[in-house]
C-alpha atoms as a PDB file:
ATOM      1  CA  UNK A   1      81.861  96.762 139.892  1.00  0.00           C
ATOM      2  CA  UNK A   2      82.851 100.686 138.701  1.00  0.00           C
ATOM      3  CA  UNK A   3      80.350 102.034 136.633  1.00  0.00           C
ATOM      4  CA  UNK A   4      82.152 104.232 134.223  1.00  0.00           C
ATOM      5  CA  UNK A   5      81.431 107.801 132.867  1.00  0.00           C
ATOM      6  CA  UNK A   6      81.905 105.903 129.463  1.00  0.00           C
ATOM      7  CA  UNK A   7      79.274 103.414 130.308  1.00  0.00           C
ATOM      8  CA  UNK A   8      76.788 105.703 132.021  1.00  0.00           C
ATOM      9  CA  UNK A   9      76.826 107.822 128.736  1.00  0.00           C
ATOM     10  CA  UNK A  10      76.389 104.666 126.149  1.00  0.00           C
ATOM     11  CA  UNK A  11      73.532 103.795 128.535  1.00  0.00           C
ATOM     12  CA  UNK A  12      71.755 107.813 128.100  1.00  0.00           C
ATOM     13  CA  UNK A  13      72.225 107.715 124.293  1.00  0.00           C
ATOM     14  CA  UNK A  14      70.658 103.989 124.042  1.00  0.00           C
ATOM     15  CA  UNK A  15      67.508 105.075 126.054  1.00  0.00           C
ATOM     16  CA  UNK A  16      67.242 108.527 126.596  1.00  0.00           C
ATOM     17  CA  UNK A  17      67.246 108.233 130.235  1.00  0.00           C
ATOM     18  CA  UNK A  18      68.798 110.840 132.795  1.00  0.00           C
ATOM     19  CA  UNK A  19      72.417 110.640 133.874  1.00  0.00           C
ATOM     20  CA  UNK A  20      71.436 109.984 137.520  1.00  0.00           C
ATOM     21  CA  UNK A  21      69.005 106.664 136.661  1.00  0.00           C
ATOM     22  CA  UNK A  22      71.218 105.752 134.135  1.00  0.00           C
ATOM     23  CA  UNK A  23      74.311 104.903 136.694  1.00  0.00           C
ATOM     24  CA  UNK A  24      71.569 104.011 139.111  1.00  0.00           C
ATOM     25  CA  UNK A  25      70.677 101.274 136.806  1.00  0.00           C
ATOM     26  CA  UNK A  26      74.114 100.174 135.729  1.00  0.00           C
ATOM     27  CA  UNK A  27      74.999  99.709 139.964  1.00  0.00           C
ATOM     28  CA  UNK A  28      71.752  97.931 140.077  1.00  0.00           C
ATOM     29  CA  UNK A  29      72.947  96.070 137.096  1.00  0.00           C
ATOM     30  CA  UNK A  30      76.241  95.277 138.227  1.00  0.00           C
ATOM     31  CA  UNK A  31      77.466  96.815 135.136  1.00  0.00           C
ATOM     32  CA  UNK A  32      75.659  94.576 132.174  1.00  0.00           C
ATOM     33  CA  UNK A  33      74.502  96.994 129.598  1.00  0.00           C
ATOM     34  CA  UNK A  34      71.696  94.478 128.430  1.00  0.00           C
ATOM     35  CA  UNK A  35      70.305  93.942 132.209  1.00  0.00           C
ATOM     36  CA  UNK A  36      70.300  97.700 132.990  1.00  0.00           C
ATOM     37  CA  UNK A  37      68.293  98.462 129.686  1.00  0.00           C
ATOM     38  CA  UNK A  38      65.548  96.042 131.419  1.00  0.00           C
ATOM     39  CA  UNK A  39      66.048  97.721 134.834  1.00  0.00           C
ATOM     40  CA  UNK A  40      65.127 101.371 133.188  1.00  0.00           C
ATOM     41  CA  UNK A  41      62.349  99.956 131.207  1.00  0.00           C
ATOM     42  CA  UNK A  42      60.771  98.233 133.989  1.00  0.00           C
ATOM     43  CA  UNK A  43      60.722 101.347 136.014  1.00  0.00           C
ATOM     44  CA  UNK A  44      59.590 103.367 133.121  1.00  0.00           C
ATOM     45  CA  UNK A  45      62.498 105.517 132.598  1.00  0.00           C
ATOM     46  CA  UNK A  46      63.675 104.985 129.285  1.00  0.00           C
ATOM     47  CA  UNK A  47      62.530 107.528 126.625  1.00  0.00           C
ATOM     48  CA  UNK A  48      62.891 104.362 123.667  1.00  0.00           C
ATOM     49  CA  UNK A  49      60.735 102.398 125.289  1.00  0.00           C
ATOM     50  CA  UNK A  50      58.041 104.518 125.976  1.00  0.00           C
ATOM     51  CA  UNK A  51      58.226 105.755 122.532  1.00  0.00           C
ATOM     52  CA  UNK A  52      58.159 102.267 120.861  1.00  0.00           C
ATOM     53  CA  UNK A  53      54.421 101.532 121.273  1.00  0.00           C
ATOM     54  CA  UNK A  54      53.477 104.414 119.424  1.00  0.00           C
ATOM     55  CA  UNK A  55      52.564 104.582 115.442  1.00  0.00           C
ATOM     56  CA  UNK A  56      54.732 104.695 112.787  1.00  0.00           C
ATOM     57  CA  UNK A  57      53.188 105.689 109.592  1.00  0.00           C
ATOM     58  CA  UNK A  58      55.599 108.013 107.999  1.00  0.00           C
ATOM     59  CA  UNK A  59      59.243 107.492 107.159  1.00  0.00           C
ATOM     60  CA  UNK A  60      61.463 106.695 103.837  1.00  0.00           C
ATOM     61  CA  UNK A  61      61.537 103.712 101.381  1.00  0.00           C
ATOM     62  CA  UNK A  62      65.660 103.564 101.110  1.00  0.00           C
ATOM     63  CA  UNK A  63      68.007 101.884  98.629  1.00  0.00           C
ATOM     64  CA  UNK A  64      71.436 100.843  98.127  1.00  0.00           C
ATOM     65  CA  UNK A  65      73.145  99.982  95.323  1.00  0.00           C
ATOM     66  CA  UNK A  66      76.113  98.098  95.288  1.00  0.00           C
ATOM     67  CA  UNK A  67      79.423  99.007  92.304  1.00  0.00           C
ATOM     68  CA  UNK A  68      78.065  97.914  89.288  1.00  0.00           C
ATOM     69  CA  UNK A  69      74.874  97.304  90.058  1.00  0.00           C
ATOM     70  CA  UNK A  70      75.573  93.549  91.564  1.00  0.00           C
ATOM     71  CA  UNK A  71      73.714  93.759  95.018  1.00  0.00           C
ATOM     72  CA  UNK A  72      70.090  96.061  95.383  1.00  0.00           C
ATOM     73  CA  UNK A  73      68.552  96.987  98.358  1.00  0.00           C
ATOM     74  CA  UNK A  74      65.215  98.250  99.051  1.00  0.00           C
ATOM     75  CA  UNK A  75      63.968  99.024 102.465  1.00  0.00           C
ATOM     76  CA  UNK A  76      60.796 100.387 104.130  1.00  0.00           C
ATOM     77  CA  UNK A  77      61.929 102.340 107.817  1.00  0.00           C
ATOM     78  CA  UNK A  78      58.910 103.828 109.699  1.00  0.00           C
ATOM     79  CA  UNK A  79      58.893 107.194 111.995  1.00  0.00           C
ATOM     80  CA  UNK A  80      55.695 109.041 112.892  1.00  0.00           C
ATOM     81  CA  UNK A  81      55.756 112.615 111.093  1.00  0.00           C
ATOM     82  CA  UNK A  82      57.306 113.538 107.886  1.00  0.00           C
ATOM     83  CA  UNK A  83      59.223 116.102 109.677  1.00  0.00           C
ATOM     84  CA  UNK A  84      61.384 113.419 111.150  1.00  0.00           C
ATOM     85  CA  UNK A  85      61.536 111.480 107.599  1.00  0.00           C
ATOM     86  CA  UNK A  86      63.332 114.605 106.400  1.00  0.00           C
ATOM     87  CA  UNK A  87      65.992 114.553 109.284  1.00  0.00           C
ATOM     88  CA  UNK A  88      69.375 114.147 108.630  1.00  0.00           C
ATOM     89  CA  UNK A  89      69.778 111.655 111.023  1.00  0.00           C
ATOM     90  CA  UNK A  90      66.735 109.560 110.160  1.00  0.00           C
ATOM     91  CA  UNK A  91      67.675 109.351 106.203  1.00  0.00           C
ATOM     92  CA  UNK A  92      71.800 108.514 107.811  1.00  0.00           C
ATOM     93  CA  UNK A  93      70.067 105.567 109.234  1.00  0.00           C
ATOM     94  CA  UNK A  94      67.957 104.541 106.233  1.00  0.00           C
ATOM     95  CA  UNK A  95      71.051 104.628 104.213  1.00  0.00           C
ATOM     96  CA  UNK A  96      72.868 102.520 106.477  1.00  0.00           C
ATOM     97  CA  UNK A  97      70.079  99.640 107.083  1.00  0.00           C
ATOM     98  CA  UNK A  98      70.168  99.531 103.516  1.00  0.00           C
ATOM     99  CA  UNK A  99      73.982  98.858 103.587  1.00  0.00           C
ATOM    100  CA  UNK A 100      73.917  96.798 106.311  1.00  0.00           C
ATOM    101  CA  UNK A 101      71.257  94.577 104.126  1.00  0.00           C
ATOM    102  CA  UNK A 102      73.291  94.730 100.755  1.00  0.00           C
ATOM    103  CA  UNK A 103      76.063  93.306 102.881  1.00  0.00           C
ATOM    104  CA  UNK A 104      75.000  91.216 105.192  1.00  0.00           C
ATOM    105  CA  UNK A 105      71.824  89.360 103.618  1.00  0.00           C
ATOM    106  CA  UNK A 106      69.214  88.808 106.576  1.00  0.00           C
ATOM    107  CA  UNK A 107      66.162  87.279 106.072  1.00  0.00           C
ATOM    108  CA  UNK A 108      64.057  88.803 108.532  1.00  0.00           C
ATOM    109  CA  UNK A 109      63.878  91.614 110.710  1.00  0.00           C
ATOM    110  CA  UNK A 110      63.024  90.449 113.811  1.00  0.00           C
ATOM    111  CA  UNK A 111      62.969  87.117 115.322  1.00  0.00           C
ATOM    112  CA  UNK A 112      59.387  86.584 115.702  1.00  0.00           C
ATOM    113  CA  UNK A 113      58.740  86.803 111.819  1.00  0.00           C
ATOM    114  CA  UNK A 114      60.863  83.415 111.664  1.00  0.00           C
ATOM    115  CA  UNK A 115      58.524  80.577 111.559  1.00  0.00           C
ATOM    116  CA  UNK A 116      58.739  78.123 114.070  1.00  0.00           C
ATOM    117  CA  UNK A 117      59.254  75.101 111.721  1.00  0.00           C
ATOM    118  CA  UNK A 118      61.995  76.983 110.097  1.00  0.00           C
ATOM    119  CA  UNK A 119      63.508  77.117 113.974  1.00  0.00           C
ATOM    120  CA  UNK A 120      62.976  73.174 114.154  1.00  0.00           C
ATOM    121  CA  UNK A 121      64.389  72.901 110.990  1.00  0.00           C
ATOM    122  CA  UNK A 122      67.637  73.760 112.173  1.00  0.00           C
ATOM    123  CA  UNK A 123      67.554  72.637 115.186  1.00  0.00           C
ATOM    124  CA  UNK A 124      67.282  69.191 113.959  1.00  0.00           C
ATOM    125  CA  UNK A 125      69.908  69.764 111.410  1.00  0.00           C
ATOM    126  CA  UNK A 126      72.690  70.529 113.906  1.00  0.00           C
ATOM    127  CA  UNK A 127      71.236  67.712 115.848  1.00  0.00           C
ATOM    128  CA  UNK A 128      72.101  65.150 113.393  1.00  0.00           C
ATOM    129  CA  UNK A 129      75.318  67.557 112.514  1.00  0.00           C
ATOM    130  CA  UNK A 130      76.311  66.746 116.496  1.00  0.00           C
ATOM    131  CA  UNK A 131      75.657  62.949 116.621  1.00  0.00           C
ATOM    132  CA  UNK A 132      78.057  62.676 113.793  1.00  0.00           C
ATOM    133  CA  UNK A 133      80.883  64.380 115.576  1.00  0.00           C
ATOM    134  CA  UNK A 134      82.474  62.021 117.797  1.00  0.00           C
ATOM    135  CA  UNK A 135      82.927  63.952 120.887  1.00  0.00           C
ATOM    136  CA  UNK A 136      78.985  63.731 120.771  1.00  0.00           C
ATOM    137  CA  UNK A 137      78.962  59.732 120.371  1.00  0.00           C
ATOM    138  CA  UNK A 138      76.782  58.205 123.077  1.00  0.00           C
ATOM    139  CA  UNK A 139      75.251  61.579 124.076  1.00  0.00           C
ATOM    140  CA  UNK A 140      71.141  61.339 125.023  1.00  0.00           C
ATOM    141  CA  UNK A 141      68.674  63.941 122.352  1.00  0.00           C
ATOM    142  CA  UNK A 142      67.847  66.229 125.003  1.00  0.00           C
ATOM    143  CA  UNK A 143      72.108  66.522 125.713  1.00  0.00           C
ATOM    144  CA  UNK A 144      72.224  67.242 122.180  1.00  0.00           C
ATOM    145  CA  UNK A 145      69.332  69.645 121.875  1.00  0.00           C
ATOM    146  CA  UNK A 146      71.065  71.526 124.620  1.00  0.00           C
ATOM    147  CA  UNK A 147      74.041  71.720 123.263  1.00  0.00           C
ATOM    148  CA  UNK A 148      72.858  73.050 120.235  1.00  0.00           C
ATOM    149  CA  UNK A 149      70.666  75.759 121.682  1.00  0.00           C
ATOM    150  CA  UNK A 150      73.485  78.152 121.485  1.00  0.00           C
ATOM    151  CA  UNK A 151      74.133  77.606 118.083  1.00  0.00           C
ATOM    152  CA  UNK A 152      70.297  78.171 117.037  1.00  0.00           C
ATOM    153  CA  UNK A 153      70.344  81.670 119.225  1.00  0.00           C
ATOM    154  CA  UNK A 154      74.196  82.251 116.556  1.00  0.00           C
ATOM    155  CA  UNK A 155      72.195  81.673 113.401  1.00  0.00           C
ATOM    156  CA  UNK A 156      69.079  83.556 114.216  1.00  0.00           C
ATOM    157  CA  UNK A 157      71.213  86.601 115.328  1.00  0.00           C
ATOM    158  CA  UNK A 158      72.804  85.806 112.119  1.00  0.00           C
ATOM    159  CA  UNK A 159      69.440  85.763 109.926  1.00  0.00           C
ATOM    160  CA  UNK A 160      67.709  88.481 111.984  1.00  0.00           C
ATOM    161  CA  UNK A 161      68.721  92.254 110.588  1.00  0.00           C
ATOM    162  CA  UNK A 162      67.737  93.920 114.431  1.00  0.00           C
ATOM    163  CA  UNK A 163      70.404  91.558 115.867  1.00  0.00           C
ATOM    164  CA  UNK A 164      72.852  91.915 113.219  1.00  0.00           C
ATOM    165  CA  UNK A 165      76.218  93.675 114.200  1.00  0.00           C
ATOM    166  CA  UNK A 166      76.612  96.674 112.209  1.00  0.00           C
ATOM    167  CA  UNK A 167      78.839  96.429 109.882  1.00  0.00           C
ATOM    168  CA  UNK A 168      80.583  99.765 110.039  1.00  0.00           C
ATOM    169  CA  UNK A 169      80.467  99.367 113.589  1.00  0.00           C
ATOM    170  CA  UNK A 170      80.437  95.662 114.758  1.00  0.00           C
ATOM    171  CA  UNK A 171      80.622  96.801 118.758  1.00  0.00           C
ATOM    172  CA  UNK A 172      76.661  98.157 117.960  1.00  0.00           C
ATOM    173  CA  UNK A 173      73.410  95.667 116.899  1.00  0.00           C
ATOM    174  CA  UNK A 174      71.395  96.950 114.773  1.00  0.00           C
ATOM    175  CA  UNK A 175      68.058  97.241 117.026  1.00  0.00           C
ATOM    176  CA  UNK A 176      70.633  99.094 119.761  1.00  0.00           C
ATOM    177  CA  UNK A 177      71.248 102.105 116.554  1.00  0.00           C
ATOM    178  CA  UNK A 178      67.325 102.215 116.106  1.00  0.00           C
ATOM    179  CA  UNK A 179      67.459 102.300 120.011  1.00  0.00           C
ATOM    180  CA  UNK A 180      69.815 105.537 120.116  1.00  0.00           C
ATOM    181  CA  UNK A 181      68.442 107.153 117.122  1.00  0.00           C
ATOM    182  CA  UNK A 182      64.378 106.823 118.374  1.00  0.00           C
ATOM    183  CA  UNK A 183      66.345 108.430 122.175  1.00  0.00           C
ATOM    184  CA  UNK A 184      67.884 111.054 119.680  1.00  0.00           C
ATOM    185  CA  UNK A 185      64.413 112.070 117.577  1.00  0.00           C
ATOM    186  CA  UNK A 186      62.343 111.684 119.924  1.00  0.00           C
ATOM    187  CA  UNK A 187      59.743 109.329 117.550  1.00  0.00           C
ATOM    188  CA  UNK A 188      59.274 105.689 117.123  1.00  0.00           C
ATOM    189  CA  UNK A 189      60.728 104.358 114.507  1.00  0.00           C
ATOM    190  CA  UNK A 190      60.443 101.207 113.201  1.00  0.00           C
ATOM    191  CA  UNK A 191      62.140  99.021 110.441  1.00  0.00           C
ATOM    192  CA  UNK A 192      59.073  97.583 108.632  1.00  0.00           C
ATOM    193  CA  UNK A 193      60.271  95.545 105.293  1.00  0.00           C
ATOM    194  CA  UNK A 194      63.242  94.718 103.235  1.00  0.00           C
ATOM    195  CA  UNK A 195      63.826  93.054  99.835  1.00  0.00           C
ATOM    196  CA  UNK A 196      66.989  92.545  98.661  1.00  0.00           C
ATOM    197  CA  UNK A 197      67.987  91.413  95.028  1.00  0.00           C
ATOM    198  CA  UNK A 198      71.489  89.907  93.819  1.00  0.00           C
ATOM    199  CA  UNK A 199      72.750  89.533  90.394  1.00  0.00           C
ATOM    200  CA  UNK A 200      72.223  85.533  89.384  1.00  0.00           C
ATOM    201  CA  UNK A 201      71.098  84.636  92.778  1.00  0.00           C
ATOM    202  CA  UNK A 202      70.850  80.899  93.196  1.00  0.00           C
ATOM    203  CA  UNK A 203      73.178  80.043  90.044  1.00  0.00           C
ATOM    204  CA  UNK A 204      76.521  78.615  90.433  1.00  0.00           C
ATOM    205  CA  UNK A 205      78.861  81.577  90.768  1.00  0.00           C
ATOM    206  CA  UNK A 206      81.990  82.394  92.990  1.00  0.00           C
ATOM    207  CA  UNK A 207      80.958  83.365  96.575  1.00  0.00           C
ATOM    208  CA  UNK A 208      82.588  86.461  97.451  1.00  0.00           C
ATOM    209  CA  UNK A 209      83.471  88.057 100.968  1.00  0.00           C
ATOM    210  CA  UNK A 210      80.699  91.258 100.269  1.00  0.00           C
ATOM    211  CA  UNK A 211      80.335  92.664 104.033  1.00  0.00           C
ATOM    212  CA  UNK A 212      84.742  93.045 103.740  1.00  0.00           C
ATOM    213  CA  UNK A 213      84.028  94.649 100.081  1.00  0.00           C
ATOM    214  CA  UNK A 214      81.433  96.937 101.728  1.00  0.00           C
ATOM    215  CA  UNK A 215      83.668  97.995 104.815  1.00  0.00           C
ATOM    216  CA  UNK A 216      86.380  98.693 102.454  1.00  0.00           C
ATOM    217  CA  UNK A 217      84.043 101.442 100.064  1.00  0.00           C
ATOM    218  CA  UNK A 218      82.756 103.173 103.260  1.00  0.00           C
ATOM    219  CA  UNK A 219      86.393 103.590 104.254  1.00  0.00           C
ATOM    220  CA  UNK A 220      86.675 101.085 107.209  1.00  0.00           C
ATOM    221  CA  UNK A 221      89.008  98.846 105.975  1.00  0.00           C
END
């Protein structure tokens, strides 16, 4: 498979790594983006990595407001010198996480902070959701619980803010934008909290299409 100029220069902003191991890792990689991320990180080459076991004790506590006050978002994001929490680049990203929140509701930020009985909880939900469809009828549990792996991995992404597709940008995940902008800096950075409030949450009240209403305010729509 070609690597491209295109690809070789998405792979250098995600990790910071040369030009030269970046296509080297893409060849090696047969092109997969994901697979040559691994490939650099296992041979110690990417700048992101490297960075991402160091402290994070400075940074910004951003919010977003949505028109009219319906949707708030506070969030806590993490770099390691108040010189960075300053930069233009760092507060962008703040603004946007919060955004991204305020639209797309996550619960967590990263997949490990989801309990494990919240995991089996849905798991055997769209267990019993299969057996009653009746292209399932007649299938075994562990079928089932196969089948429905893919659909736990869709709702965690779904849940989980790092694996979120941003919204002004749905090509991008939110960890890969953290990914480029710790590359960029040159600092860990690290998205450590979130709350996020909406007017007359859990009362009856028309559901609305917010991420499309969000999109459409910042212009992309």
């Amino acid at each position: 498979m070609e690597v491209t100029a295109t690809a070789i220069k998405d792979l250098r902003e995600r990790t910071g790594a040369g030009m030269a191991d970046c296509k080297k890792a893409l060849t090696e990689a047969a092109g997969d983006m994901d697979k040559a991320i691994d490939w650099l990180r296992a041979k110690g080459l990417s700048k992101a990595a490297k960075k991402a076991g160091r402290e994070a004790t400075e940074g910004l506590v951003s919010s977003y407001i949505h028109a009219g006050g319906r949707i708030g978002v506070l969030v806590e994001i993490n770099c390691e010198t108040d010189f960075v929490a300053r930069n233009e680049d760092f507060v962008a990203f703040t603004r946007d996480v919060a955004m991204q929140i305020a639209a797309m509701a996550p619960m967590y930020v990263r997949k490990e902070e989801v309990p494990a009985d919240a995991v089996e909880h849905e798991k055997s939900v769209l267990i019993a959701k299969a057996k009653e469809d009746p292209k399932m009828q007649g299938k075994p549990d562990q079928v089932l619980a196969k089948i429905t792996e893919g659909q736990v991995s869709k709702w965690l992404k779904e849940i989980c803010l790092l694996d979120q597709s941003f919204v002004k940008n749905p090509d991008k995940t939110i960890e890969q934008l953290q990914q480029e902008l710790i590359a960029k800096i040159g600092e860990n950075i690290k998205i450590r909290r979130f709350v996020r409030f909406e007017l007359g949450e859990g009362l009856e009240k028309k559901k609305d299409d917010f991420a499309a209403e969000v999109a459409k305010q910042a212009g992309l729509s």
